[in-house]
Protein backbone atom coordinates (compact mmCIF):
# COMPACT_ATOMS: atom_id res chain seq x y z
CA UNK A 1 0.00 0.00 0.00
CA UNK A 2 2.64 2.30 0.87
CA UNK A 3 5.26 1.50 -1.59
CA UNK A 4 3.64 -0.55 -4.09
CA UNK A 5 6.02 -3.38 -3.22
CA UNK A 6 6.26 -7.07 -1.41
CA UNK A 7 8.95 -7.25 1.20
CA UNK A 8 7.57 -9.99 2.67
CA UNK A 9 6.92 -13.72 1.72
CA UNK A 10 8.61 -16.06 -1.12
CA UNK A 11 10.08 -15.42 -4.34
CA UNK A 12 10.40 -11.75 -3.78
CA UNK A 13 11.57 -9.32 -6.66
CA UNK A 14 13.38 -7.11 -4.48
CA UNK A 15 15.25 -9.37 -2.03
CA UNK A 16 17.57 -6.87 -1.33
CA UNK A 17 15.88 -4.25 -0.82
CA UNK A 18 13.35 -6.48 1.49
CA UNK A 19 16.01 -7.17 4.01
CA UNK A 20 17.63 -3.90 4.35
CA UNK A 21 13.68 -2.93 5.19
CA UNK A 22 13.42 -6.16 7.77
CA UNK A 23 16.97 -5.15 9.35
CA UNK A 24 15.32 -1.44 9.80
CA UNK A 25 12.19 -2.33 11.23
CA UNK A 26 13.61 -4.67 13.94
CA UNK A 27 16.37 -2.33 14.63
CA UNK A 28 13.50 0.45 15.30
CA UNK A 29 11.49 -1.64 17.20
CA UNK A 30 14.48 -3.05 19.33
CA UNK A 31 15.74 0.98 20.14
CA UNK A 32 12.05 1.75 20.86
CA UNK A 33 11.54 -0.89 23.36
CA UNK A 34 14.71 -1.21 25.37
CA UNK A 35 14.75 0.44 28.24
CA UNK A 36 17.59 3.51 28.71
CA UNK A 37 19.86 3.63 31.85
CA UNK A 38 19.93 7.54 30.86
CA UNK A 39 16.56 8.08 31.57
CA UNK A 40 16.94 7.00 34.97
CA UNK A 41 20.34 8.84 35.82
CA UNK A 42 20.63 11.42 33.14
CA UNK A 43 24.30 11.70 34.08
CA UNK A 44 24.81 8.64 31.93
CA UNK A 45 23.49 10.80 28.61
CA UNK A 46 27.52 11.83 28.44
CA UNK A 47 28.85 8.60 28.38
CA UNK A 48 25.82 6.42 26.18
CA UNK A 49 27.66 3.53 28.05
CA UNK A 50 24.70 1.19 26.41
CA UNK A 51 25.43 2.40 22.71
CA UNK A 52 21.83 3.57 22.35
CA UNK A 53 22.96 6.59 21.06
CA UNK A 54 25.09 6.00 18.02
CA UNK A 55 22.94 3.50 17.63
CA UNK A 56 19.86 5.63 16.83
CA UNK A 57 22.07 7.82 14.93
CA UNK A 58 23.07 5.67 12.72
CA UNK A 59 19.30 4.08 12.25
CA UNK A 60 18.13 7.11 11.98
CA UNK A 61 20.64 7.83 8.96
CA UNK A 62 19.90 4.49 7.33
CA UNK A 63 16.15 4.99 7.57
CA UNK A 64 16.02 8.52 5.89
CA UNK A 65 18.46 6.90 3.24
CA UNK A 66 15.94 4.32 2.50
CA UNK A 67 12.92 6.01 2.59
CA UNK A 68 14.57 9.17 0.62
CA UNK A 69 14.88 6.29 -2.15
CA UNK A 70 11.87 5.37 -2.73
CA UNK A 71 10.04 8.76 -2.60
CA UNK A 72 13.16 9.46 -5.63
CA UNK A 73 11.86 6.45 -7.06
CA UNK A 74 8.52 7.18 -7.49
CA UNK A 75 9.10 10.66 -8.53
CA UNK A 76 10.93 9.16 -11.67
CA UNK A 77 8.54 6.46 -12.18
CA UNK A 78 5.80 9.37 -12.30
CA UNK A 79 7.44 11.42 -15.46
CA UNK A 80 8.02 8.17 -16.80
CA UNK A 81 4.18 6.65 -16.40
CA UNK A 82 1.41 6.72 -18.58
CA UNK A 83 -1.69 7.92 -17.03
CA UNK A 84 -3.38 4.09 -17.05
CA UNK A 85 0.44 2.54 -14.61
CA UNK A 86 -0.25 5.75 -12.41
CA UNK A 87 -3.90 4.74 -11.87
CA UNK A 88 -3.14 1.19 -11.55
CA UNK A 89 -0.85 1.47 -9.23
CA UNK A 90 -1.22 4.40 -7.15
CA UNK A 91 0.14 3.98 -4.01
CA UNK A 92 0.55 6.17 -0.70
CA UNK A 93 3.76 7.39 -1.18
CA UNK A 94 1.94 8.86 -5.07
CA UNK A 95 -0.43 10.52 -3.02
CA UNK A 96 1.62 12.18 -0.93
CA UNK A 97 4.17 13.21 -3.58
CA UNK A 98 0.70 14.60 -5.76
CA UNK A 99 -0.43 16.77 -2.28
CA UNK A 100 3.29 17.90 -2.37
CA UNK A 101 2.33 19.32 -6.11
CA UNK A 102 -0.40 21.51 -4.45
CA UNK A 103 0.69 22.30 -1.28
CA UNK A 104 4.77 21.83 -1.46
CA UNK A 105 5.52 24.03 1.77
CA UNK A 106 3.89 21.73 3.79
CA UNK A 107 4.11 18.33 2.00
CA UNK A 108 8.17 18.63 2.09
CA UNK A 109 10.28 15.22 1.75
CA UNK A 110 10.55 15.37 5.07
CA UNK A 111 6.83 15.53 6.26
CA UNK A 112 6.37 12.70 3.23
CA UNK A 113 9.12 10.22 4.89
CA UNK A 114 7.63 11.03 8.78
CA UNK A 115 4.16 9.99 7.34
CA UNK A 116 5.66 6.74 6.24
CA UNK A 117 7.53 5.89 9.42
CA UNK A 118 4.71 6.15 11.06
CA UNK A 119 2.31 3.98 9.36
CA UNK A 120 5.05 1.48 9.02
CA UNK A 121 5.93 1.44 12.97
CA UNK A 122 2.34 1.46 13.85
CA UNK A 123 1.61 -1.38 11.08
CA UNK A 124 4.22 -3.47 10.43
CA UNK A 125 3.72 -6.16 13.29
CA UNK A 126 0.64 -5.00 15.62
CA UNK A 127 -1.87 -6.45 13.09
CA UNK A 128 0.43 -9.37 12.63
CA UNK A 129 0.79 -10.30 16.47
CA UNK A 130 -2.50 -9.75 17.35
CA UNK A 131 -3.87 -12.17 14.84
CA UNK A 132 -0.92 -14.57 15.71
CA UNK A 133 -2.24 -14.31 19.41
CA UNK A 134 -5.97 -14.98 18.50
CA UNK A 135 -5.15 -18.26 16.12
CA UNK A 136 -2.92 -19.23 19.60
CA UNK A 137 -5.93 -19.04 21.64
CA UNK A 138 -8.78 -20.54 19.22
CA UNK A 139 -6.42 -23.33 19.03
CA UNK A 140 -6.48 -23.44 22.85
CA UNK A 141 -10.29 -23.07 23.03
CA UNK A 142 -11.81 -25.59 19.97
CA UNK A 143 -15.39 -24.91 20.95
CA UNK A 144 -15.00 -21.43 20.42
CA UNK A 145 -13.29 -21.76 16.93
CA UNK A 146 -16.18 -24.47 16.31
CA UNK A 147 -18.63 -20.95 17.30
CA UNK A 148 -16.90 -18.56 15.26
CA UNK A 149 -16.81 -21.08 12.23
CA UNK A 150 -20.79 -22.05 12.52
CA UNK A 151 -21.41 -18.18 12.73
CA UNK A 152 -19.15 -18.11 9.18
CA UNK A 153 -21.30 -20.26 7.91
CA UNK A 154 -24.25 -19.00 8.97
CA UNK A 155 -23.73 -15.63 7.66
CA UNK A 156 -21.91 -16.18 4.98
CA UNK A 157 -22.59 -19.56 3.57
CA UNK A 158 -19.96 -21.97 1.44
CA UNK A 159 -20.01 -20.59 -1.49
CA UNK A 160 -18.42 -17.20 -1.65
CA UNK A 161 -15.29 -15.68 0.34
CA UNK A 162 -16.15 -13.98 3.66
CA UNK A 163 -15.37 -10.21 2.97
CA UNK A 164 -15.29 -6.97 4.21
CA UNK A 165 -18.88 -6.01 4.53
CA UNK A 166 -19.85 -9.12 6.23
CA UNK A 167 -17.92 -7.80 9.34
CA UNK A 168 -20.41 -5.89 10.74
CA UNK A 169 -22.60 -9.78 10.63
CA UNK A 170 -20.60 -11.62 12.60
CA UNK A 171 -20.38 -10.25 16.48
CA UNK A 172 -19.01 -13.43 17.67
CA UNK A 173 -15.80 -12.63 15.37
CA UNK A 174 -15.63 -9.29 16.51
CA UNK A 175 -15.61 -10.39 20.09
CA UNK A 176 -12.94 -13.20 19.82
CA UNK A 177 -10.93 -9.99 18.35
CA UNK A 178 -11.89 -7.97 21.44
CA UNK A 179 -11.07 -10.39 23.64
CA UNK A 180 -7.86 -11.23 22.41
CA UNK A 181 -6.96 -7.53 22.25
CA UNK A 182 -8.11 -7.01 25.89
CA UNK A 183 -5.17 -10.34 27.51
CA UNK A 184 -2.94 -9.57 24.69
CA UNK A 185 -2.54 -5.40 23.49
CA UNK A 186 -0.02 -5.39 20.74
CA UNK A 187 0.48 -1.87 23.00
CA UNK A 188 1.14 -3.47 26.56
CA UNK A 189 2.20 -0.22 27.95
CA UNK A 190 2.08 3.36 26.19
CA UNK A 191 3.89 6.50 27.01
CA UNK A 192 2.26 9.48 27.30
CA UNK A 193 3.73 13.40 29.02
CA UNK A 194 1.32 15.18 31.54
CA UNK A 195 0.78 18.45 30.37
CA UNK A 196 0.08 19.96 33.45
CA UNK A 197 -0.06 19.03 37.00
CA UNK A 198 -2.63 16.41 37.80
CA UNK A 199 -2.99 13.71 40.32
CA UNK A 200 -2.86 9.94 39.31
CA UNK A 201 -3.72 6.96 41.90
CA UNK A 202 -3.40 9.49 44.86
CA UNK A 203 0.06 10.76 43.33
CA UNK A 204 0.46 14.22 42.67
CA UNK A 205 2.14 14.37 38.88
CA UNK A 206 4.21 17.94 37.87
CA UNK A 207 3.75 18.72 34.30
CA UNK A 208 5.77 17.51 31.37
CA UNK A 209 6.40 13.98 33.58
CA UNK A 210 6.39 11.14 31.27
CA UNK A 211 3.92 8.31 32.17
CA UNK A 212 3.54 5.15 31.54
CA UNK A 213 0.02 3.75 31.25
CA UNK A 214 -0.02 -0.34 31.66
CA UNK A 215 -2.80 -1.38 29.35
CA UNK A 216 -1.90 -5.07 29.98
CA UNK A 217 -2.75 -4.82 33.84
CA UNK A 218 -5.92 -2.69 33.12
CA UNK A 219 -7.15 -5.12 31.02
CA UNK A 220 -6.69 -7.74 33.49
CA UNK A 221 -7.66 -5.76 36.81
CA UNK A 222 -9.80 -8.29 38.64
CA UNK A 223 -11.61 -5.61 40.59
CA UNK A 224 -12.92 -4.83 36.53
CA UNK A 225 -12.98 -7.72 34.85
CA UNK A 226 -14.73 -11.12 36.40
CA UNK A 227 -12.31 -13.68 35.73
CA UNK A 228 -9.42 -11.55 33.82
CA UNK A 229 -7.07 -14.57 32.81
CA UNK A 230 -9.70 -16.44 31.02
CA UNK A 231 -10.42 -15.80 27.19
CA UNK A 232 -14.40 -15.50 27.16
CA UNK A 233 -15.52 -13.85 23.62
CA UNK A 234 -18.66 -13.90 25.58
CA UNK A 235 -18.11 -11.28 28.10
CA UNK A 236 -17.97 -8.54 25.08
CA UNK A 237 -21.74 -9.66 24.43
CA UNK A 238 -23.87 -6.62 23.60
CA UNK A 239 -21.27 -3.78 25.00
CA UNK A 240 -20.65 -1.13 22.17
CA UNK A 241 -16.86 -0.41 21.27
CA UNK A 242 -15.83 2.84 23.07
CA UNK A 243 -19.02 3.11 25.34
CA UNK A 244 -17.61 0.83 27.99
CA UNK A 245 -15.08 3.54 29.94
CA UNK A 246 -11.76 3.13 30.13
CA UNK A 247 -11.03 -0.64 30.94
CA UNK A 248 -11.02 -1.56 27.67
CA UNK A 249 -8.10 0.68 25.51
CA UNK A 250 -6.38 -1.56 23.21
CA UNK A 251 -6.09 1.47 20.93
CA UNK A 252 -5.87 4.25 23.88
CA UNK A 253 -8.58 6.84 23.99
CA UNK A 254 -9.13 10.78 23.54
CA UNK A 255 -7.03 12.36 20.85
CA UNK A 256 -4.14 10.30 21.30
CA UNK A 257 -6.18 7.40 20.42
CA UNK A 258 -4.87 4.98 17.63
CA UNK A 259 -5.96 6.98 13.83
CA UNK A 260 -5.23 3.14 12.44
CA UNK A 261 -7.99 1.62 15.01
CA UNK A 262 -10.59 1.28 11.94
CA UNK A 263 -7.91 -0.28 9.55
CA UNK A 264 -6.62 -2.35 11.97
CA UNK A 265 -10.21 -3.76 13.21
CA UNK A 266 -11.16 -4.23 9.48
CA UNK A 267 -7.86 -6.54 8.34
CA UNK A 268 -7.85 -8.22 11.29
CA UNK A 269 -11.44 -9.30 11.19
CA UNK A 270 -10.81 -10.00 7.56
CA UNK A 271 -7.74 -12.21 7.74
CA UNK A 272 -8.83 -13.79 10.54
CA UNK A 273 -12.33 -14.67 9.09
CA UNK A 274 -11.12 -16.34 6.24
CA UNK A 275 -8.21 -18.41 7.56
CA UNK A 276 -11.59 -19.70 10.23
CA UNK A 277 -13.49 -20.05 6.76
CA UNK A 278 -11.10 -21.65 4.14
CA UNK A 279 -9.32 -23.98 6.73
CA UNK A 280 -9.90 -26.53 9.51
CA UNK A 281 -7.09 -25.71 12.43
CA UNK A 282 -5.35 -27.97 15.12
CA UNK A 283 -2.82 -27.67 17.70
CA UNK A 284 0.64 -29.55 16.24
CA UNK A 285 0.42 -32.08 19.70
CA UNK A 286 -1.94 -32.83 22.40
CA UNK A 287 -0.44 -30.26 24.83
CA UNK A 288 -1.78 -26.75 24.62
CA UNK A 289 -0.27 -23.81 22.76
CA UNK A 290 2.90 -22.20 25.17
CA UNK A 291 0.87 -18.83 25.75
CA UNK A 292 4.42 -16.80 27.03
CA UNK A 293 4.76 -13.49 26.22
CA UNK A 294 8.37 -12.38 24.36
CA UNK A 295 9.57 -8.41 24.97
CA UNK A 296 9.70 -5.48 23.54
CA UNK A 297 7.55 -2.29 22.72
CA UNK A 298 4.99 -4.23 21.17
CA UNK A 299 3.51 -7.72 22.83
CA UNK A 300 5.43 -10.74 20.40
CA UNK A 301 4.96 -14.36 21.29
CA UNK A 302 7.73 -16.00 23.62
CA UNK A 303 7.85 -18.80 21.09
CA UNK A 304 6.49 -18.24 17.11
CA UNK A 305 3.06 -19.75 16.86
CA UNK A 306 3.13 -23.81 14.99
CA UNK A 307 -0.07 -25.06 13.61
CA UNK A 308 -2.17 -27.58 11.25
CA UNK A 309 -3.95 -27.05 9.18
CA UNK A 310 -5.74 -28.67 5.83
CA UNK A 311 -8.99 -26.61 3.66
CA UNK A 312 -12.21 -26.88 4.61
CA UNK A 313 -13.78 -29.45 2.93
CA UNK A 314 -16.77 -27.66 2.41
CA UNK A 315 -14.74 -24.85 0.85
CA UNK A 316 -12.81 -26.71 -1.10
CA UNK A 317 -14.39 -26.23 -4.08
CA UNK A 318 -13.80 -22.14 -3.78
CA UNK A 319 -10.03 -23.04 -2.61
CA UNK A 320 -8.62 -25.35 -5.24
């Protein structure tokens, strides 16, 4: 969407180019999420005695590089198109670089490349993890795949692909997302500044202190949630997204909240559907799926996620 390219999977045509982009996104993430001795004795910012520092630096070179190539790229490609290629295969970074046409004080190269680090940090793995965390937990819970397949088929029948517009059809689905979202937040804790002094739990905050809200341990207070440990789709039964308060913020809330949250919801409940549809699903051995979480400034699995799987015979026809 962004770039008009596949970086991921087999047989890619720009191998290269797809690991220098793998090597920058786990760098990022890995810089994000470890913690900094600095910011606890900001003596230590003279010495960077963990590296951090040159290491950003030099990420922070490599990324601008990189992303200053392909804006070049498509700005060639775009003298060199005929009007049918550029409608074909419009992409984000096109519409950027035509809003840079109209309004080039704003839409600089540098605006352009801050808009694409951002959708790639906030979309490279969150969608990813958090469908990786619900397959983990169907496996765990068979009855409630069973559920969410009957409700499939229900709604949708056998003989067409489940798609976007039957979302809104199948709460059940949209539940099992919740659910997972509310055990495992791809956002386990978020940072956020005060911007003026306010008190928190009884603790009197100055401004500009940075906080650090723990959406993982809201979403399983016990004095909120009956049973917080257990994955019940059911408990998400007839409550309307954003009119429940503030235990439930997989996305955060006010105008920080996520501006992805709609995307997100919408693949996810897409992907997720159709891998239910198209294929039967069981755990690789009798013992349940390891459920440990790994580190980091998203929420990745311990261990990657193993399964088996073989198409739905009743979709077969539609598969093959």
């Amino acid at each position: 969407m962004i770039v008009g390219k596949r970086y991921y999977g087999e047989n890619l045509e720009h191998l290269d180019e797809a690991k220098r982009f793998h090597a920058i996104v786990t760098e990022s993430f890995y810089l994000i999420g470890i913690p900094n001795l600095a910011d606890l004795l900001p003596f230590l910012r003279w010495f960077d005695i963990q590296g951090l520092e040159k290491r950003m630096v030099k990420l922070g070179k490599d990324r601008d590089s990189f992303m200053q190539k392909l804006i070049d790229e498509h700005r060639e490609n775009k003298h060199n198109a005929t009007k049918d290629d550029v409608q074909e295969k419009k992409t984000i970074i096109h519409v950027l670089l035509l809003q840079q046409k109209t309004d080039p004080e704003y839409y600089t190269d540098e605006i352009i490349k801050g808009i694409i680090v951002a959708l790639l940090s906030a979309g490279t793995d969150t969608s990813s993890l958090t469908m990786e965390w619900a397959m983990s937990l169907l496996l765990n819970h068979p009855e409630i795949l069973k559920k969410a397949r009957d409700e499939i088929d229900k709604q949708v029948g056998q003989e067409r692909f489940l798609e976007e517009s039957d979302l809104p059809k199948l709460p059940y689905l949209n539940n099992i997302i919740n659910e997972t979202l509310r055990l495992y937040p791809t956002g386990p804790v978020v940072t956020h500044e005060s911007g003026k002094d306010c008190t928190v739990g009884g603790y009197h905050v100055p401004s500009n202190t940075m906080l650090l809200m723990n959406l993982w341990a809201v979403h399983r207070d016990p004095n909120v949630w009956a049973e917080p440990t257990k994955f019940n789709p059911e408990r998400f039964k007839g409550i309307e997204k954003g009119k429940d308060g503030f235990k439930f913020i997989p996305f955060g809330s006010g105008r920080r909240r996520c501006p992805g949250e709609g995307l997100a919801t919408r693949m996810i409940g897409l992907t997720l559907g159709s891998l239910i549809q198209c294929f039967e699903w069981k755990r690789v051995g009798e013992e349940m799926v390891d459920m440990s979480e790994g580190t980091g400034l998203t929420l990745p699995r311990a261990n990657p996620l193993f399964a088996m799987c073989k198409p739905n015979p009743a979709m077969k026809h539609m598969i093959t």
